[in-house]
Protein backbone atom coordinates (compact mmCIF):
# COMPACT_ATOMS: atom_id res chain seq x y z
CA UNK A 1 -9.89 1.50 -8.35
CA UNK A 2 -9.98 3.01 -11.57
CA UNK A 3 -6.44 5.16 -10.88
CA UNK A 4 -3.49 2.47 -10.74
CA UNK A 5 -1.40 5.11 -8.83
CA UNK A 6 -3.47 5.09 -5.89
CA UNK A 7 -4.38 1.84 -4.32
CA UNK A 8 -6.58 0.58 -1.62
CA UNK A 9 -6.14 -1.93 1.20
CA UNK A 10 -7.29 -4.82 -0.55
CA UNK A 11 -5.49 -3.70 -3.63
CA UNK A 12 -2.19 -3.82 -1.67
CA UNK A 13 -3.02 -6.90 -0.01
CA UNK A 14 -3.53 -8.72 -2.89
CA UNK A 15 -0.23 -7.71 -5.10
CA UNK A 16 1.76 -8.31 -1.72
CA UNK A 17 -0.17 -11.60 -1.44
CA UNK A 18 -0.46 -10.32 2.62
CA UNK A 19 -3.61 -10.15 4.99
CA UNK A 20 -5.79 -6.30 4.63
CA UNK A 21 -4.76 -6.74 8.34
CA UNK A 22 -1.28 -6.62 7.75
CA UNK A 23 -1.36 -3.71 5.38
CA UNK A 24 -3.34 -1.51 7.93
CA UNK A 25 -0.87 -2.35 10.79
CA UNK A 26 1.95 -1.07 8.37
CA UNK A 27 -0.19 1.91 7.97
CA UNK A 28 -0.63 2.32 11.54
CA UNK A 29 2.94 1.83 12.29
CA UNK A 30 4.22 3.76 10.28
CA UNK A 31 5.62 1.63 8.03
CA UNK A 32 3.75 2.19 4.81
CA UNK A 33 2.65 5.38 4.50
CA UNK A 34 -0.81 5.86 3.56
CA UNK A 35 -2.23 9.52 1.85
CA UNK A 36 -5.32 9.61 2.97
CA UNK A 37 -9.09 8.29 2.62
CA UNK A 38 -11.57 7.78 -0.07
CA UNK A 39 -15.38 8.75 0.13
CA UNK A 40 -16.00 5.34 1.68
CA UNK A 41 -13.39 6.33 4.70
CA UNK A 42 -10.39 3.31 3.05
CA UNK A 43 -7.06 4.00 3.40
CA UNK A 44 -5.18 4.92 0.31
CA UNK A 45 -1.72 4.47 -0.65
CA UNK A 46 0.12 6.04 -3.31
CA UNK A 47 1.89 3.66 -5.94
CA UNK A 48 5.15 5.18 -5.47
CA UNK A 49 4.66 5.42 -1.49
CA UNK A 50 4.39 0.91 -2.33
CA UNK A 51 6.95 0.84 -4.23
CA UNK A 52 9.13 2.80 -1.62
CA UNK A 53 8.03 -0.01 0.92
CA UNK A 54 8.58 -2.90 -1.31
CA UNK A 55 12.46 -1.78 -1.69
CA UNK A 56 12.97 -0.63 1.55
CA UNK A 57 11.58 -3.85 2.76
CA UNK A 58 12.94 -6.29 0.09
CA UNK A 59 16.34 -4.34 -1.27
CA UNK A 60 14.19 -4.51 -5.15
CA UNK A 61 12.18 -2.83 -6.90
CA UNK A 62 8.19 -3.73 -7.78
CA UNK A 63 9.44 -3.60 -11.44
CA UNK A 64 12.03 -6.06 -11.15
């Protein structure tokens, strides 16, 4: 996507080196929290709301 503070599925996937299956059951869960949908119906996830889950999840920051 052309805005590097919000991020698709695939985008998260692929910096978290996980499955787009694993990102939409944190979604789902509750886990990661997604804000909302693009034209094409894809989750979207803030960069902050990411970096929130990579520290809660991994006690460091994304910048790190």
């Amino acid at each position: 996507m052309a805005n590097s503070n919000v991020l698709t599925i695939r985008e998260v996937a692929r910096e978290l080196e996980v499955d787009e299956r694993t990102v939409r059951r944190w979604i789902k869960s509750g886990e990661l929290r997604s804000i909302g949908f693009d034209i094409k119906k894809r989750y979207l996830v803030s960069r902050t709301d990411l970096d929130a889950f990579i520290q809660q999840r991994t006690g460091r920051s994304n910048q790190e």
